[in-house]
Protein backbone atom coordinates (compact mmCIF):
# COMPACT_ATOMS: atom_id res chain seq x y z
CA UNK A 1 51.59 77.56 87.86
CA UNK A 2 47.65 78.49 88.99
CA UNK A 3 47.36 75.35 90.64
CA UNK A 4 50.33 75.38 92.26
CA UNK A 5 49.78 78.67 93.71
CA UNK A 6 46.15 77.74 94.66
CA UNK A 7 47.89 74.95 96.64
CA UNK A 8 49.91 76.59 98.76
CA UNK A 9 47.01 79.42 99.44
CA UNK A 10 45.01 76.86 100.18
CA UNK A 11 43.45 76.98 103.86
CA UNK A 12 46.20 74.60 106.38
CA UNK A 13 45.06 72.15 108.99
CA UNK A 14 46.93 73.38 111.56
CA UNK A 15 47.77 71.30 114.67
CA UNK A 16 46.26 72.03 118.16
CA UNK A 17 47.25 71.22 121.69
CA UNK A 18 43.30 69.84 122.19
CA UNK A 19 43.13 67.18 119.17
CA UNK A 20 44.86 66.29 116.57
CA UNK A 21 44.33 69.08 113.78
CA UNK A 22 41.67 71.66 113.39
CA UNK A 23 41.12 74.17 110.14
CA UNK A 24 42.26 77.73 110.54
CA UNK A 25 38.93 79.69 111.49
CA UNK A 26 39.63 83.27 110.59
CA UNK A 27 37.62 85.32 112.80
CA UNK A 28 37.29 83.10 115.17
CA UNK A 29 39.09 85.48 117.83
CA UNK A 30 37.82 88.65 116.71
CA UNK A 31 36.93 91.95 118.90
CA UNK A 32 33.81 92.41 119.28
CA UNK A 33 33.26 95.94 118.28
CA UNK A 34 34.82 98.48 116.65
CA UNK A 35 36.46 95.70 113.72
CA UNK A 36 35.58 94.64 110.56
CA UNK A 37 37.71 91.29 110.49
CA UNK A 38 38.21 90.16 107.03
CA UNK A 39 37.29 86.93 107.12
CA UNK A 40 39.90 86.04 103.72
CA UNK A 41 43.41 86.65 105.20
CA UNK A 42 45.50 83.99 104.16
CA UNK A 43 47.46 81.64 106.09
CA UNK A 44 49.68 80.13 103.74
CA UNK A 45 52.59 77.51 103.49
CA UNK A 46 55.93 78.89 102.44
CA UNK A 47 58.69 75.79 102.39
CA UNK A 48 58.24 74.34 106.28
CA UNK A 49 57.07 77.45 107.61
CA UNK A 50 53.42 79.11 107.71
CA UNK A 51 52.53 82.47 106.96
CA UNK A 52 49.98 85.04 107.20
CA UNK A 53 49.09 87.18 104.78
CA UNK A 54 46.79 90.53 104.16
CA UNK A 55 45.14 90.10 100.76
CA UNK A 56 44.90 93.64 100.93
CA UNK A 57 48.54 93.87 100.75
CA UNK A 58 49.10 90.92 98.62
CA UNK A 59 47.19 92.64 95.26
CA UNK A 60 50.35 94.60 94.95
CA UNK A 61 53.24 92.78 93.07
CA UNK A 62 55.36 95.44 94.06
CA UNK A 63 55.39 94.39 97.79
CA UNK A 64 56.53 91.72 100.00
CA UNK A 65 54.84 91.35 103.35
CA UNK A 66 54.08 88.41 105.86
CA UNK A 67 53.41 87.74 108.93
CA UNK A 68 55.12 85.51 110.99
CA UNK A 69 53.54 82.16 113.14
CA UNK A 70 54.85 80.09 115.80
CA UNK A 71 54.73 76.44 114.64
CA UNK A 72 57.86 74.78 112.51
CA UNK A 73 61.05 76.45 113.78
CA UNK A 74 64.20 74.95 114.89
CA UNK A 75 63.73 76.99 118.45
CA UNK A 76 63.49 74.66 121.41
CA UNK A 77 60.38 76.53 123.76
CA UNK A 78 60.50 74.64 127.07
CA UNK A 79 57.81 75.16 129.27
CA UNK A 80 55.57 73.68 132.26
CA UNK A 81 51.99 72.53 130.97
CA UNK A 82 49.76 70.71 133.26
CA UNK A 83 52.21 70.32 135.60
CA UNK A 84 54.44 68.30 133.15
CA UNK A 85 57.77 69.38 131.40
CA UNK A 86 57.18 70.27 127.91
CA UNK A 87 59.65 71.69 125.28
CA UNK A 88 58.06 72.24 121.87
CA UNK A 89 60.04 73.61 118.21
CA UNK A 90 58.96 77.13 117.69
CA UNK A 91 59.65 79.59 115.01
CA UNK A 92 61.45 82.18 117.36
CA UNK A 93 62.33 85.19 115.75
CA UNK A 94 63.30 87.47 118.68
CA UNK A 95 66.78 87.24 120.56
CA UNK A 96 65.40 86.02 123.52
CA UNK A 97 67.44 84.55 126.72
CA UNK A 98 66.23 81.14 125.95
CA UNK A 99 67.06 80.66 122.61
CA UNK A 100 70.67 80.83 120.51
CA UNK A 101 71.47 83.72 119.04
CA UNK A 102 72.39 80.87 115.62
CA UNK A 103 68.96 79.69 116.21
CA UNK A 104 67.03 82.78 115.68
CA UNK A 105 69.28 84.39 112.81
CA UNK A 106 68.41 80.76 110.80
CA UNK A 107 64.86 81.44 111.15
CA UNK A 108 65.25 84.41 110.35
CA UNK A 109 66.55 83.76 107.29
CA UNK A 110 64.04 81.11 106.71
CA UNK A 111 61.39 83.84 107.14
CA UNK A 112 62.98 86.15 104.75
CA UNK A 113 62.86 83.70 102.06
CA UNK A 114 59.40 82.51 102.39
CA UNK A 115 58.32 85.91 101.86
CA UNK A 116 60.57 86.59 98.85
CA UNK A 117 62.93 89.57 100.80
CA UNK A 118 65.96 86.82 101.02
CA UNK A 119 68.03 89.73 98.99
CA UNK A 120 66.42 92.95 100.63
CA UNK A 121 68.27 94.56 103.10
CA UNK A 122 66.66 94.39 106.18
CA UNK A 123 65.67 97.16 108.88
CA UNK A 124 64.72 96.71 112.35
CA UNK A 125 64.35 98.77 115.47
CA UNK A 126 65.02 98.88 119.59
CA UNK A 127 61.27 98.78 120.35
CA UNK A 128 60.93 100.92 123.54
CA UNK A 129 57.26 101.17 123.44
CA UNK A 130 57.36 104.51 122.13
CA UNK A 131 55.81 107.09 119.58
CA UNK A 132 59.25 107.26 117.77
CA UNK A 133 59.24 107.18 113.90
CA UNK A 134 62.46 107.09 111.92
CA UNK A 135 62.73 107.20 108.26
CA UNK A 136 64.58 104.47 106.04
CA UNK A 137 67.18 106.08 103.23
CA UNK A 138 69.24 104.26 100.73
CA UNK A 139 72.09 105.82 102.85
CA UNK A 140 70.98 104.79 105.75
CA UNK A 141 72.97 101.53 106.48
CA UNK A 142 73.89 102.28 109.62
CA UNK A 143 70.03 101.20 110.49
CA UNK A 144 69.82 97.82 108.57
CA UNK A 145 70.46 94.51 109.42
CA UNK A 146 68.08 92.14 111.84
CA UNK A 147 70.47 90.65 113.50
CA UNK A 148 72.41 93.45 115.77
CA UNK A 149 70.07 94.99 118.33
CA UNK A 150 72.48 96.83 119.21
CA UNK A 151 73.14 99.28 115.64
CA UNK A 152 69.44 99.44 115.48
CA UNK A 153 67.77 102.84 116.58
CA UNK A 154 65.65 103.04 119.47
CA UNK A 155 61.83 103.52 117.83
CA UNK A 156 58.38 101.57 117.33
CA UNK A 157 57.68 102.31 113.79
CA UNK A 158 59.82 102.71 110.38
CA UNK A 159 58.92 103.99 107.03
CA UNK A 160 60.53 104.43 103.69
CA UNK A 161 59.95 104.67 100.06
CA UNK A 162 63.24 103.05 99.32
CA UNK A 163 62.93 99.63 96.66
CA UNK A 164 64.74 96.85 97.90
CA UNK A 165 64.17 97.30 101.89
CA UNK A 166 62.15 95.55 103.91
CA UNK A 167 60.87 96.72 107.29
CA UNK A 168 59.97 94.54 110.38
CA UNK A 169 58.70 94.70 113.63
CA UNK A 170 58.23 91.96 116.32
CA UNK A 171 55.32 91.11 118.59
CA UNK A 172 54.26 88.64 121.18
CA UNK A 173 50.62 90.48 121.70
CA UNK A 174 50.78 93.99 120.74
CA UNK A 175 49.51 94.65 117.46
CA UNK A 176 51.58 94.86 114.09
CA UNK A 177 50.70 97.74 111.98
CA UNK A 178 51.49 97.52 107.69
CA UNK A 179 50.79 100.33 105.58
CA UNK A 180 51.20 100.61 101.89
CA UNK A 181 50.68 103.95 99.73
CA UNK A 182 50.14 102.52 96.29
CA UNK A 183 50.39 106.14 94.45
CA UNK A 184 53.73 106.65 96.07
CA UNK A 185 55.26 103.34 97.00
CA UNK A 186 55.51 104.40 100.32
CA UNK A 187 55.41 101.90 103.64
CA UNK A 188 55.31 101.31 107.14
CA UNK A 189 56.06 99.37 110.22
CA UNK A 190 54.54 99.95 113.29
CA UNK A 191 54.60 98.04 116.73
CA UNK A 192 51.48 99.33 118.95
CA UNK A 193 51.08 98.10 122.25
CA UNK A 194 48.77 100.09 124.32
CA UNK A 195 51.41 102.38 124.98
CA UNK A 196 52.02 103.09 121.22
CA UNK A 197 47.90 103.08 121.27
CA UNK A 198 47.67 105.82 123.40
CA UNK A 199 50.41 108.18 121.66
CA UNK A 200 48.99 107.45 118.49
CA UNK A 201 52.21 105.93 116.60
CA UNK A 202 50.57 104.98 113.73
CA UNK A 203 48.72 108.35 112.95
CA UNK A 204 52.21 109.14 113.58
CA UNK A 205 54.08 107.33 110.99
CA UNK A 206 51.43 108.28 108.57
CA UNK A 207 51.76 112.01 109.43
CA UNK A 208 55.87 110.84 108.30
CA UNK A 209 54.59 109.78 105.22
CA UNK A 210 52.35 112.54 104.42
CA UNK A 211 55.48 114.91 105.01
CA UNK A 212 58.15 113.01 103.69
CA UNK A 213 56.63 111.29 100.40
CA UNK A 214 53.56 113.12 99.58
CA UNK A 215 51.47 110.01 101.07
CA UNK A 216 47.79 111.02 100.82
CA UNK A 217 45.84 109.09 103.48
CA UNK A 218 42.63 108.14 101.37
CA UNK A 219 44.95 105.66 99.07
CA UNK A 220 46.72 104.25 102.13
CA UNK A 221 45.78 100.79 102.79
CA UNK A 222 46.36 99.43 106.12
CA UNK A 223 46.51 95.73 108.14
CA UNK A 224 46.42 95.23 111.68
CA UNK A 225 48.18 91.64 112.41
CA UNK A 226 47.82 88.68 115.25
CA UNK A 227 47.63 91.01 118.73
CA UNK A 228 45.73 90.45 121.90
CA UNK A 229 42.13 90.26 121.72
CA UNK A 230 39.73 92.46 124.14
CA UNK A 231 38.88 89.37 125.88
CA UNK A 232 42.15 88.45 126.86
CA UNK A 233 43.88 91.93 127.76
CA UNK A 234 42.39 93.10 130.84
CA UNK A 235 44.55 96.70 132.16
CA UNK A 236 44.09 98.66 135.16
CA UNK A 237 43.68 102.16 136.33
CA UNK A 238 47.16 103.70 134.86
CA UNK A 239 45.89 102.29 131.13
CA UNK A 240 42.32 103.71 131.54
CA UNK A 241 43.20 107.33 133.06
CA UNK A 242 45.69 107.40 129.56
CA UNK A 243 43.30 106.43 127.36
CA UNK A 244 40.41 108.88 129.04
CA UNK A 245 42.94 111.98 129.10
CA UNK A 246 43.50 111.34 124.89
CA UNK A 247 40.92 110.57 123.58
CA UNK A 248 37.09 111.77 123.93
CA UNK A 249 35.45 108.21 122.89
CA UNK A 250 37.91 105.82 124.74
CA UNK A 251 35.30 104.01 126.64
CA UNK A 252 34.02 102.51 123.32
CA UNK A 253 37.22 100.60 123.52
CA UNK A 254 36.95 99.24 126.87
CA UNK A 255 34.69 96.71 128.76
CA UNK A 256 34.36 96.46 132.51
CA UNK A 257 33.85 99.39 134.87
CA UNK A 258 36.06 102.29 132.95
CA UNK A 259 34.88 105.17 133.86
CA UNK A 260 35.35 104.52 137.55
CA UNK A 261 38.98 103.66 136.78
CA UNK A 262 39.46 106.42 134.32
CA UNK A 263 38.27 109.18 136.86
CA UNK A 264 40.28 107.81 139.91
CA UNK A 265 37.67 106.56 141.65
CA UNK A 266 38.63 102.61 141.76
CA UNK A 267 40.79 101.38 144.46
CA UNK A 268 38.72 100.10 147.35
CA UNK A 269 41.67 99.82 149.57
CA UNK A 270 42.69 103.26 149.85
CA UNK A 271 42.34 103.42 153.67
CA UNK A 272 42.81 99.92 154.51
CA UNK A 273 42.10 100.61 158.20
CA UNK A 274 38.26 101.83 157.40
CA UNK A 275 37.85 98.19 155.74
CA UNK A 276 39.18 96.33 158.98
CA UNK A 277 40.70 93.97 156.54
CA UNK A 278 43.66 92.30 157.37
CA UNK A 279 47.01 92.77 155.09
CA UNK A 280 46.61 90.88 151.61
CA UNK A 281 42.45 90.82 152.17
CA UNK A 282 41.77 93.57 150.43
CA UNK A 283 39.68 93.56 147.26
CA UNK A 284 41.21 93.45 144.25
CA UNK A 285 41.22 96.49 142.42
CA UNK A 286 39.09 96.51 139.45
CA UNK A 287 39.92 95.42 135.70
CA UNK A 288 38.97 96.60 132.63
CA UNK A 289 39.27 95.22 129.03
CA UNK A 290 41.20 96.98 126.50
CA UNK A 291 40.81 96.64 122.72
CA UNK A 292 43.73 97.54 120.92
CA UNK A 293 42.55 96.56 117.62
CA UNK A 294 39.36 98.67 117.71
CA UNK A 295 41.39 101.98 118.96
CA UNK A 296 44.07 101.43 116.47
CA UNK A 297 41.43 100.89 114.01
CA UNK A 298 39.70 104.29 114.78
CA UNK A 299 43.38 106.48 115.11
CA UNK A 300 43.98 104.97 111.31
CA UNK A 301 40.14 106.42 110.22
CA UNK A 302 40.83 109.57 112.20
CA UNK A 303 44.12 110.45 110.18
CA UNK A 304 42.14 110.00 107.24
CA UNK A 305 42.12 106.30 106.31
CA UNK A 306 39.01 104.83 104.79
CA UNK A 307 37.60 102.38 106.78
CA UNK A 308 37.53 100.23 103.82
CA UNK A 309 41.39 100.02 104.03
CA UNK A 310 41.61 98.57 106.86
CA UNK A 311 41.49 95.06 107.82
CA UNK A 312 42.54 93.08 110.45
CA UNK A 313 43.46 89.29 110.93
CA UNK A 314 40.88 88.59 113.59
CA UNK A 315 43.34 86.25 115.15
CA UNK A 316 44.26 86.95 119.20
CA UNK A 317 47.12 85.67 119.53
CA UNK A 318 46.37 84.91 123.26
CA UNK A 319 43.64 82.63 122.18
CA UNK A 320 45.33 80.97 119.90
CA UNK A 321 48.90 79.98 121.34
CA UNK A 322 48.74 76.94 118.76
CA UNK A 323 49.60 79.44 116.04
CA UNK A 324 51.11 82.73 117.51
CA UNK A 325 53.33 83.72 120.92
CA UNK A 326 51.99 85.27 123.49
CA UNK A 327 53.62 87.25 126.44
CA UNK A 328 50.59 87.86 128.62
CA UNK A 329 49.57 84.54 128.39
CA UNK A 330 53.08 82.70 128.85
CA UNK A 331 55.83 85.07 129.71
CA UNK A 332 58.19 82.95 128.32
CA UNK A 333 57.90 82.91 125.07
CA UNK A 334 59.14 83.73 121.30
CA UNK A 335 58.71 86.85 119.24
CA UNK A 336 57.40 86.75 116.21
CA UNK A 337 57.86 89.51 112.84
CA UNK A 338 55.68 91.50 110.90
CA UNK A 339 57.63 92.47 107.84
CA UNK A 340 56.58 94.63 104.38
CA UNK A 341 59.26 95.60 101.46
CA UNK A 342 58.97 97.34 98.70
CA UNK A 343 60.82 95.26 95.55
């Protein structure tokens, strides 16, 4: 039984568009400030499918977590590379206009049972981008099952103490938020695109937990999953002015010129007829670099989280479209699921 569980956590080869195969490196798309990337998260094979896993989370044998990757489904992606056709089998786990509604509740289940939550009743949300937590009962069926969006509340992050559910979330670049309260078996899902970010869901669901389970933050242990890495997500004025009107140390999260976005003072074509520029010669408007990992990282510490708790995949999921979806970088493109349950 030990070595056949050292097997299959045993670091994959996983293929590449470049070359042939090429070992997982784990922080090889890390932020560069403001994370501690574990460097031991474990991407692990489950059946035909691969999947990531916090060791963090994975010490507790009374939880099920994963999170999802892209190679091995039964999802036909069609897209144009190089100026060539291509259409590549993906693990889609969103309803998505390109894909079969069959398709996706298959891999679904697929996912499910490579995680061990094939018999856990499963709740998902409407993600709207929002600060919105709602709170999973036993009595609460009206809110479970994956496959209906449309009996699924509108909301970005879920929590419950409840055995026997299991809570997921899907991304394609914004980051996918697990949190576990060992004294009280309490958990959460959160989805936190900058949006989320900037409204502080996930301080938010842990202020749910606090109330409704007696969740004390210092036991709380948290992962941040595959999301966008600072390098790849570059935002604009609306994103910086946000981020400077909540919070006092926001330009440790950013790279490029955000204070001059933040304060207003960045479009250089706001009297076109000064710049004697003819229509679509302006300048561009500036850019700036946003690192969701590092803010979400400092709203966990600031509602009381040890740093210590926290870890984070160091994966972008931009960079690394061999292994993960992502929007920004494709448009179309598969979701993928972040999922935790409680046995």
């Amino acid at each position: 039984m030990a070595a056949e569980q050292a097997t299959r956590l045993e670091r994959l080869r996983v293929p590449t568009r470049s070359s042939g195969t090429k070992s997982v490196v784990r922080n090889r798309s890390a932020t560069k400030r403001g994370t501690s990337v574990s460097a031991k998260w474990n991407l692990r094979r489950a059946g035909s499918l691969q999947i990531l896993e916090a060791p963090a989370l994975a010490r507790f044998n009374w939880l099920v977590h994963g999170f999802s990757t892209r190679p091995d489904g039964v999802s036909e992606l069609k897209a144009l590379r190089d100026g060539h056709d291509t259409c590549e089998r993906v693990l889609n786990l969103g309803f998505t206009d390109w894909d079969t509604r069959e398709r996706v509740r298959d891999s679904r289940e697929k996912f499910f049972s490579a995680i061990d939550a094939s018999k856990m009743r499963v709740v998902s949300l409407r993600q709207i981008h929002s600060d919105i937590v709602h709170v999973v009962g036993s009595a609460n069926e009206s809110r479970s099952g994956s496959n209906s969006r449309e009996t699924a509340p509108q909301g970005d992050a879920l929590i419950t103490r409840e055995p026997g559910v299991v809570l997921v979330i899907q991304t394609a670049d914004c980051v996918p938020i697990l949190l576990a309260d060992p004294k009280r078996r309490a958990i959460a899902a959160i989805h936190s695109g900058w949006r989320g970010t900037v409204r502080r869901i996930a301080a938010k669901a842990l202020g749910r937990m606090q109330m409704d389970f007696g969740t004390k933050p210092e036991y709380v242990v948290a992962a941040l999953g595959p999301g966008i890495g600072q390098s790849c997500y570059e935002v604009g004025t609306e994103v910086a002015a946000e981020f400077q009107a909540q919070f006092p140390n926001a330009r440790d999260w950013f790279e490029g010129p955000f204070d001059r976005l933040a304060d207003g003072d960045n479009d250089p074509n706001w009297l076109p007829w000064l710049t004697m520029k003819p229509p679509g010669h302006q300048p561009p408007s500036p850019r700036v670099q946003l690192d969701l990992i590092a803010a979400n990282r400092a709203i966990l510490e600031a509602a009381g989280i040890p740093a210590r708790n926290i870890s984070s995949s160091g994966f972008c999921t931009a960079c690394r479209t061999d292994l993960f979806f992502s929007f920004r970088k494709e448009r179309t493109t598969g979701r993928m699921m972040a999922a935790i349950g409680s046995r």
